[in-house]
Structure formats: structure tokens, C-alpha cells
C-alpha atoms as a PDB file:
ATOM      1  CA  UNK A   1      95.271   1.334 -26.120  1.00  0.00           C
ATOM      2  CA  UNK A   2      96.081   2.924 -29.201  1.00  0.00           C
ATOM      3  CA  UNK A   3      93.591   4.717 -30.883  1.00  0.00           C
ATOM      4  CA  UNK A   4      92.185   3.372 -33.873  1.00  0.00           C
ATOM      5  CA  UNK A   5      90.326   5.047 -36.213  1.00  0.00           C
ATOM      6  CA  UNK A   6      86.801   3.973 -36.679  1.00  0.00           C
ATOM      7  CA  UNK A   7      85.397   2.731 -39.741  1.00  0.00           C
ATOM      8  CA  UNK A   8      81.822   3.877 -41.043  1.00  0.00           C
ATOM      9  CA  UNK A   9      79.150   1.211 -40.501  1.00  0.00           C
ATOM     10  CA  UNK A  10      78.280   0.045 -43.704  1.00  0.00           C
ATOM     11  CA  UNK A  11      74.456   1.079 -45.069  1.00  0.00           C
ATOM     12  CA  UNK A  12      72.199  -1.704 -44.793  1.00  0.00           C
ATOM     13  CA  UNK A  13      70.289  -2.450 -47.929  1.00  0.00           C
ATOM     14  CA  UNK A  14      67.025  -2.484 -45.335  1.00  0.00           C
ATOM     15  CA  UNK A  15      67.096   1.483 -45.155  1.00  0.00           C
ATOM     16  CA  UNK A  16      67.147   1.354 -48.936  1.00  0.00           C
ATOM     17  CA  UNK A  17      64.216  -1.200 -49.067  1.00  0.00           C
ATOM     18  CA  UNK A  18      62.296   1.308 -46.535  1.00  0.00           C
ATOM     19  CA  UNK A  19      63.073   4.171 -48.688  1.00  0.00           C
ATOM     20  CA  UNK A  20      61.819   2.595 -51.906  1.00  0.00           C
ATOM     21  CA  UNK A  21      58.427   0.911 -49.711  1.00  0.00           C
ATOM     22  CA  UNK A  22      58.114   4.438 -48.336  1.00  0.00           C
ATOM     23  CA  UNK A  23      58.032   5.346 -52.274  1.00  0.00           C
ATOM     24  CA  UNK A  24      55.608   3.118 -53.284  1.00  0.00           C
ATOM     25  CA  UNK A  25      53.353   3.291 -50.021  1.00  0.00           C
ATOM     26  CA  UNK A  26      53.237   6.908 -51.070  1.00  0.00           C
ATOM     27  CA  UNK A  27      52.530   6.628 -54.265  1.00  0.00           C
ATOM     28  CA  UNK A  28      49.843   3.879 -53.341  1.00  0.00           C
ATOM     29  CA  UNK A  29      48.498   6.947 -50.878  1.00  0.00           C
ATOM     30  CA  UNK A  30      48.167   9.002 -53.633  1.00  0.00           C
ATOM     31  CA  UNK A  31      46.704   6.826 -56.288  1.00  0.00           C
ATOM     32  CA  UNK A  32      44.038   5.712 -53.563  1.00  0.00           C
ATOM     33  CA  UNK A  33      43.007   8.904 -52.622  1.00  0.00           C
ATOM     34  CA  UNK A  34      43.003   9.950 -56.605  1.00  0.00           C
ATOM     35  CA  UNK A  35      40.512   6.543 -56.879  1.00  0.00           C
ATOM     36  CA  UNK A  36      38.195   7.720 -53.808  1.00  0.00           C
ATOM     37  CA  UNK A  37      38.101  11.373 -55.534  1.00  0.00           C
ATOM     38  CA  UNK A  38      37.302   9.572 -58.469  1.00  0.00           C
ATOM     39  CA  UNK A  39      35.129   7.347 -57.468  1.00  0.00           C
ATOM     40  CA  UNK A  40      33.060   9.908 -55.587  1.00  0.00           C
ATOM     41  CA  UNK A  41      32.755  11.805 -58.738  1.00  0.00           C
ATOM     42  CA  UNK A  42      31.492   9.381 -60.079  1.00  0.00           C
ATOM     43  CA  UNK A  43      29.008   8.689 -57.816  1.00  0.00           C
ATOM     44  CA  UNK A  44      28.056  12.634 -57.482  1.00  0.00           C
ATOM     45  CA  UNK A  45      27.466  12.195 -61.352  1.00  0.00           C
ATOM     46  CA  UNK A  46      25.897   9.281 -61.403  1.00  0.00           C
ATOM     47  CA  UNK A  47      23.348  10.376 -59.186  1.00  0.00           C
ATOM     48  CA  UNK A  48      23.280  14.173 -60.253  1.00  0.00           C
ATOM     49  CA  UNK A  49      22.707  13.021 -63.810  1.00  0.00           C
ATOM     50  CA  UNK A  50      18.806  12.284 -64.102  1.00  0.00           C
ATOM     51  CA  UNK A  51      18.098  15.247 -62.351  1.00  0.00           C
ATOM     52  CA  UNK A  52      19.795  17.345 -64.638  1.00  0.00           C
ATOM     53  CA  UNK A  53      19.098  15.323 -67.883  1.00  0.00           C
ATOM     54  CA  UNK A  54      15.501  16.355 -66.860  1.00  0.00           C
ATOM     55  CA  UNK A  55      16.025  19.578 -65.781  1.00  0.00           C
ATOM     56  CA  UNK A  56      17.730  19.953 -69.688  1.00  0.00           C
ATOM     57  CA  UNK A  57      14.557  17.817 -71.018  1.00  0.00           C
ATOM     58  CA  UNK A  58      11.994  20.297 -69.941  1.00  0.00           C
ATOM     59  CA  UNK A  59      14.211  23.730 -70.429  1.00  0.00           C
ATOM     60  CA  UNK A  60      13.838  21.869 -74.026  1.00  0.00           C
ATOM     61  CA  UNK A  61      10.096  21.078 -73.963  1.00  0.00           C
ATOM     62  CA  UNK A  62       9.554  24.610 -72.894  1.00  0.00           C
ATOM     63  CA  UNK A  63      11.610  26.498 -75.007  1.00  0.00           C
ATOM     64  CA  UNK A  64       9.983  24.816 -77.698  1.00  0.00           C
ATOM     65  CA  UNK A  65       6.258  25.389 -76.448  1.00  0.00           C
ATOM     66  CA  UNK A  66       7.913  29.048 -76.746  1.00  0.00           C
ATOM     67  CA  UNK A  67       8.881  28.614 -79.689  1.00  0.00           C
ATOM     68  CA  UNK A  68       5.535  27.071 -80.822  1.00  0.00           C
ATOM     69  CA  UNK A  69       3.702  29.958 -79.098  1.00  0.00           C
ATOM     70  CA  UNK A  70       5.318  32.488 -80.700  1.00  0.00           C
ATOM     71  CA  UNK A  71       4.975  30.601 -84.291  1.00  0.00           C
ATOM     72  CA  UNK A  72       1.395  30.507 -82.863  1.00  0.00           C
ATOM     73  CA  UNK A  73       1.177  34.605 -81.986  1.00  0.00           C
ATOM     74  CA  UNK A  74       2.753  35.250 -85.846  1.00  0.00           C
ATOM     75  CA  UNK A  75       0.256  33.141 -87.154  1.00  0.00           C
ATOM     76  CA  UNK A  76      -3.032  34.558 -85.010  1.00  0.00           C
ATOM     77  CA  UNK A  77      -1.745  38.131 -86.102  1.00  0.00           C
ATOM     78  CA  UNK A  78      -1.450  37.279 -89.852  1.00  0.00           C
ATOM     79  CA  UNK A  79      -5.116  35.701 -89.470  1.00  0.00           C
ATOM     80  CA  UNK A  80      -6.028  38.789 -87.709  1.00  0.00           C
ATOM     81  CA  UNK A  81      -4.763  41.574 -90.693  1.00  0.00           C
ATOM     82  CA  UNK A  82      -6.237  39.327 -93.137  1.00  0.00           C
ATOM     83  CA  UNK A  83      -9.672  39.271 -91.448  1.00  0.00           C
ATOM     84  CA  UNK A  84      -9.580  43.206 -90.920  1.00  0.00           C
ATOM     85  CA  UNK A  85      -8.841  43.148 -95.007  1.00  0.00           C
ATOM     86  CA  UNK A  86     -11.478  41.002 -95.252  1.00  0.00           C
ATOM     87  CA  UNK A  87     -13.930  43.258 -92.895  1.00  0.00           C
ATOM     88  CA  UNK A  88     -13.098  46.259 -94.220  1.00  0.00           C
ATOM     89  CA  UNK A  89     -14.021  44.890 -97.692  1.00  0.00           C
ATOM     90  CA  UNK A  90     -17.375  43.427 -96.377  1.00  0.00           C
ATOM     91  CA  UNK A  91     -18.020  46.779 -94.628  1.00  0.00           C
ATOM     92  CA  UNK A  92     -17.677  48.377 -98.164  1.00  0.00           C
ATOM     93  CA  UNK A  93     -20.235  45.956 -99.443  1.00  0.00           C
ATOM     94  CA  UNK A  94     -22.634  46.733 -96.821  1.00  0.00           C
ATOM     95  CA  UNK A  95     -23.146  50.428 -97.294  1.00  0.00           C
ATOM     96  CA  UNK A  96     -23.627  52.810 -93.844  1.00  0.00           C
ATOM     97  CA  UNK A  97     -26.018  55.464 -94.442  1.00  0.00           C
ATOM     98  CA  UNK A  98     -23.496  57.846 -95.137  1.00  0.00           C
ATOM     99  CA  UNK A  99     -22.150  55.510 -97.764  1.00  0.00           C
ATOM    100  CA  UNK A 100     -25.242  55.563-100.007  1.00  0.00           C
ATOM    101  CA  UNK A 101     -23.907  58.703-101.475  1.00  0.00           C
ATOM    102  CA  UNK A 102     -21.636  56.027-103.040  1.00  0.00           C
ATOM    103  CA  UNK A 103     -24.601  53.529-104.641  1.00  0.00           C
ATOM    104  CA  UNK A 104     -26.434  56.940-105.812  1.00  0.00           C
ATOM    105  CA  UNK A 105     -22.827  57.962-107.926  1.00  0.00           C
ATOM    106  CA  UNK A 106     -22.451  53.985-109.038  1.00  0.00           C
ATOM    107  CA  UNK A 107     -25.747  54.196-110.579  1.00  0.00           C
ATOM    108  CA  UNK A 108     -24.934  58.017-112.309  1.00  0.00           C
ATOM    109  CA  UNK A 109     -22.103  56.397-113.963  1.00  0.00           C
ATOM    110  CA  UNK A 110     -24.762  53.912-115.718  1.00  0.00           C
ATOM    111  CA  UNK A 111     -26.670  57.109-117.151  1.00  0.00           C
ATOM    112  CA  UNK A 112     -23.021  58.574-118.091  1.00  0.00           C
ATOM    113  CA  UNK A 113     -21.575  55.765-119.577  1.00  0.00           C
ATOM    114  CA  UNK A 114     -23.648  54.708-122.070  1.00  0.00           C
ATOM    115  CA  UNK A 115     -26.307  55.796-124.090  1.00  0.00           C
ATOM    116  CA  UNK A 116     -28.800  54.549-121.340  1.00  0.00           C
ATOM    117  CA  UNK A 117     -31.206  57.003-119.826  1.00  0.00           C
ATOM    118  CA  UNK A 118     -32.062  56.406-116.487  1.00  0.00           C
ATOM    119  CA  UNK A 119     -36.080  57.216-115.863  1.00  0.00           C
ATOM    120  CA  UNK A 120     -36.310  56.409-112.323  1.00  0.00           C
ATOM    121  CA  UNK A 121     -34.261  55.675-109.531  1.00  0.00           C
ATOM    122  CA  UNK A 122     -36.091  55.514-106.354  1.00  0.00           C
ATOM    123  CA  UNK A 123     -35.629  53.953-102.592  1.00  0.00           C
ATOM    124  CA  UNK A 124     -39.192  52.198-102.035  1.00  0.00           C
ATOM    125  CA  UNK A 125     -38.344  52.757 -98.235  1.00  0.00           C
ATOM    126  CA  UNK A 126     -36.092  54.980 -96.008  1.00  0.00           C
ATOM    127  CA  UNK A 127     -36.061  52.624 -93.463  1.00  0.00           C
ATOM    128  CA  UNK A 128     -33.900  49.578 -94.116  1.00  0.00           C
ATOM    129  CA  UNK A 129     -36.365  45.842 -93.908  1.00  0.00           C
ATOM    130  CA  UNK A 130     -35.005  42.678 -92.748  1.00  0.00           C
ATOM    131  CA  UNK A 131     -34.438  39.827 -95.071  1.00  0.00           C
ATOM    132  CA  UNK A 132     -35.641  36.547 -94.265  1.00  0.00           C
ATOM    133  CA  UNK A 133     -31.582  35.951 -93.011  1.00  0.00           C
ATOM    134  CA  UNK A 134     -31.772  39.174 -90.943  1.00  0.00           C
ATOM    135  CA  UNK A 135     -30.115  41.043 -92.645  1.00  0.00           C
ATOM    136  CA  UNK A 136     -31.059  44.559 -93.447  1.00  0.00           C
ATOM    137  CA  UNK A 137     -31.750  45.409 -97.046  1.00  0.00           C
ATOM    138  CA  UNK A 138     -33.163  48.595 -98.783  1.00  0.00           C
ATOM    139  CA  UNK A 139     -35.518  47.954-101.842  1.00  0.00           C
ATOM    140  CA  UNK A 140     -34.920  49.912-104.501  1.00  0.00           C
ATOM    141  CA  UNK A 141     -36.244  50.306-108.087  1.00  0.00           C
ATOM    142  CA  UNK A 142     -34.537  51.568-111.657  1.00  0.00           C
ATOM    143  CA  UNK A 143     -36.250  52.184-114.823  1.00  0.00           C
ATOM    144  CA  UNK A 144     -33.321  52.434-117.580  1.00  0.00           C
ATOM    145  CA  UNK A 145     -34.978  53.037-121.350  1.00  0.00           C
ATOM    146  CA  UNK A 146     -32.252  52.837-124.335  1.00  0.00           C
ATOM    147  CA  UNK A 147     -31.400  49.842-126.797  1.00  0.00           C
ATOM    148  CA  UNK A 148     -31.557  46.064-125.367  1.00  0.00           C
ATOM    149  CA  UNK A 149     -28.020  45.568-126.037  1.00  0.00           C
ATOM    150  CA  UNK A 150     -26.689  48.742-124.103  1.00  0.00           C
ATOM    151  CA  UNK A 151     -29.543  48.265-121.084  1.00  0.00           C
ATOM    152  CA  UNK A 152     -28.584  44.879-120.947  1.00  0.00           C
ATOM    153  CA  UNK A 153     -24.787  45.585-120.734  1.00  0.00           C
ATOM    154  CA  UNK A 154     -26.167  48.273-117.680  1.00  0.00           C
ATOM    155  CA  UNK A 155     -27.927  45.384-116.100  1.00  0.00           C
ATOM    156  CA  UNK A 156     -24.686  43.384-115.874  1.00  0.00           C
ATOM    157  CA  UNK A 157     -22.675  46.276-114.665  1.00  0.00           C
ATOM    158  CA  UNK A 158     -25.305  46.507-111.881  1.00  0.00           C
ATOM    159  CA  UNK A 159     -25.066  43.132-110.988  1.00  0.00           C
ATOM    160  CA  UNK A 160     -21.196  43.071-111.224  1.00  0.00           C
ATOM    161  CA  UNK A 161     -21.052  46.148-108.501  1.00  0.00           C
ATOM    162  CA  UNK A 162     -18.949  46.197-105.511  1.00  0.00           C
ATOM    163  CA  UNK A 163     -22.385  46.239-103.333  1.00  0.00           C
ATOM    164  CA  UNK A 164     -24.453  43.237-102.557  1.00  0.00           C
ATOM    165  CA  UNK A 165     -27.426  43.459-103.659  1.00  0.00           C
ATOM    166  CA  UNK A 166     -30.330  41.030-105.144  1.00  0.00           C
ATOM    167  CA  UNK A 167     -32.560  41.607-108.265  1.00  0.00           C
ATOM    168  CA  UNK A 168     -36.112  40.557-107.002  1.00  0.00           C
ATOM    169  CA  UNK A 169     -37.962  41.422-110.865  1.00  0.00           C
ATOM    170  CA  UNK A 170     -37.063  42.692-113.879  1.00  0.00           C
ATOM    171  CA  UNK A 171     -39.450  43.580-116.540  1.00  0.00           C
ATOM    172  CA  UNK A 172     -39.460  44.880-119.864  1.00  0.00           C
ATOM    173  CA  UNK A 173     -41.692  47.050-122.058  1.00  0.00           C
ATOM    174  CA  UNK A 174     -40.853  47.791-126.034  1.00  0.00           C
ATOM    175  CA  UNK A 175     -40.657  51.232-126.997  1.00  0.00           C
ATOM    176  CA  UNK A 176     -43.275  51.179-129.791  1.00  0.00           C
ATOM    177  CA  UNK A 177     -42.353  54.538-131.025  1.00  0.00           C
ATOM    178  CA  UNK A 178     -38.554  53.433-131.286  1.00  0.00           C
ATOM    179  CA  UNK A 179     -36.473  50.312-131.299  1.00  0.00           C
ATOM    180  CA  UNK A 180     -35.405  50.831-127.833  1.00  0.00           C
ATOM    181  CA  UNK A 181     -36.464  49.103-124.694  1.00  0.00           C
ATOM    182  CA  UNK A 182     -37.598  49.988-121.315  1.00  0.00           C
ATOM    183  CA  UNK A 183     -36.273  48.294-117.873  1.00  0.00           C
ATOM    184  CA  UNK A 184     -37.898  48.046-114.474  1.00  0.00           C
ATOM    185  CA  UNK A 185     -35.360  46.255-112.117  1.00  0.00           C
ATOM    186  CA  UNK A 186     -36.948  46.029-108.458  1.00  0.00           C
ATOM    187  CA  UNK A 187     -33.694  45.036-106.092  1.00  0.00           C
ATOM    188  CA  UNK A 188     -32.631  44.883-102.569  1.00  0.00           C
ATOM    189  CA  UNK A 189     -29.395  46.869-101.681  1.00  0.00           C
ATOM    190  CA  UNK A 190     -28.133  45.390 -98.189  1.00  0.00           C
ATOM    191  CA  UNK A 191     -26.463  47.755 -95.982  1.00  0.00           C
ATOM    192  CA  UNK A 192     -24.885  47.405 -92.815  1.00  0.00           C
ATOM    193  CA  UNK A 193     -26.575  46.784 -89.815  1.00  0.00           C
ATOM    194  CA  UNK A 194     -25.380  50.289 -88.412  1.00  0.00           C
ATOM    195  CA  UNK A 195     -27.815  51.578 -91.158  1.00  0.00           C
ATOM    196  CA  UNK A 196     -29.921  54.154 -89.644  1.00  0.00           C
ATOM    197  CA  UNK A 197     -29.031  53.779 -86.255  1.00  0.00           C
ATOM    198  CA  UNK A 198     -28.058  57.550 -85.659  1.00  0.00           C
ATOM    199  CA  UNK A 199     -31.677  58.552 -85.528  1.00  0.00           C
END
């Protein structure tokens, strides 16, 4: 027989459909997988997310109780300097005993100041008494002699001093010699409660 050549078989269009399903099933592979990945994402999130939304809620809460504790500390430690102001300037009202040097020069700048002459100046006790509050208290008595006007301004200026003290009596005499005046003022000078305690 002679020999004939052989023709190609012709390409049936059934390998190109399985090409192009093998495509698309792939693709399909792919986008399903991409939708489970997704999906479970979305699940881990989903459930992950009230945790951390409260996990975030009280970081918040206590950063801000921080933050409201250290407003707090500021606040406690200006109270604090403005109370040891405060206490050092009542401590200065309340003479110690080594403080009285202090009262004794207040009332030499009465005699200095003004034509005022001091006749007596006396502590009617060395020990200090307690008032009816407790507190401790020395009495005390001046006798100032000069005109009303001027004694009276001294009288003030006592009153007005940086110590606490309380005028219990004053009295007054006329001078019949002169036109001038003389004052008894019986007071209490409170001092601190330290007062005497070293002996």
C-alpha cells in the first residue's frame, strides 16, 4: 500500500472547554478560599472585638483615674504649701518663749515712736494660764501716760499687732498736773502651746 501521509487530528473544541472550566474552577478555588479566609476573619473579629473594646475601655478609665490622681496629688500639695504658709504665720502669732523677745521690742517701739512714755510693762505671771478655749495666754499689763490723742493712737497700734492678744480692761486717770492722760491696759498675750515646755 502506498504510504500516505497522515493528517493531524483536528483539536476538539472539548479540550478548549476543559481548559477554560479548568480556568474558572480555579479561579472559583481561589475566590472560595479568599471567602473562607475572609470569612474567618471576620469571625476572629467579630468575636475578638468586645474583648478588646473593653480591654481599650478600662486602659481609658484608668488612665484617666491617673490622670485624676495626679490632678488630685498637684492639688493636695498646693493645699499643703498653703497650709504651712498659713502655720508658719499662726506660729508667729502665737509667740514661743524664745519669741517674747519679739512682743518686749513691739512694745519699745510704742515708747520710741511717739511721744508716749511707757510707765509699766509687766507679765502678771511667768507661767502661761489657760483660757476658757484652752488655749494658753500670758496676762500682761501696760501703763502708757502722754496726751489722749497719741495714747490712743498707741492703743490701736497695740491692738493692730501681728500677735493675738485680748484687752481684758482699760482704764484711765487724768493727769491733773498736765493735760495728759494715763493708761492701764490689762491684756492676755496667747502664745503657743510649746510655751514653757523646756523647763
Amino acid at each position: 500500500m502506498p504510504k500516505t501521509k497522515a493528517k493531524p487530528l483536528p483539536v476538539l473544541k472539548t479540550e478548549k472547554k476543559n481548559n477554560f472550566n479548568l480556568k474558572i474552577d480555579f479561579v472559583l478555588l481561589i475566590l472560595v478560599i479568599l471567602l473562607l479566609f475572609l470569612a474567618g476573619a471576620i469571625f476572629y473579629f467579630l468575636k475578638t472585638f468586645p474583648t478588646k473594646a473593653l480591654k481599650i475601655q478600662q486602659l481609658n478609665s484608668q488612665m484617666m483615674a491617673n490622670q485624676i490622681s495626679s490632678q488630685d496629688k498637684e492639688l493636695i500639695l498646693n493645699d499643703l504649701k498653703n497650709s504651712e504658709a498659713q502655720r508658719i504665720k499662726l506660729e508667729k502669732v502665737f509667740p514661743k518663749e524664745e519669741e517674747l523677745l519679739d512682743f518686749i521690742a513691739y512694745i519699745d517701739q510704742i515708747r520710741n515712736e511717739k511721744k508716749v512714755e511707757v510707765l509699766d510693762f509687766s507679765l502678771d505671771s511667768n507661767t502661761p494660764a489657760k483660757s476658757s478655749q484652752k488655749y494658753d495666754y500670758l496676762p500682761m499689763t501696760l501703763v502708757l501716760k502722754g496726751e489722749q490723742g497719741l495714747v490712743d493712737q498707741q492703743l490701736v497700734k497695740l491692738e493692730q499687732s501681728p500677735y493675738f492678744l485680748k484687752i481684758l480692761k482699760i482704764s484711765k486717770e487724768f493727769d491733773p498736773e498736765s493735760s495728759q492722760v494715763i493708761v492701764q491696759v490689762q491684756f492676755q498675750l496667747f502664745v503657743s502651746s510649746e510655751f514653757n515646755k523646756n523647763k
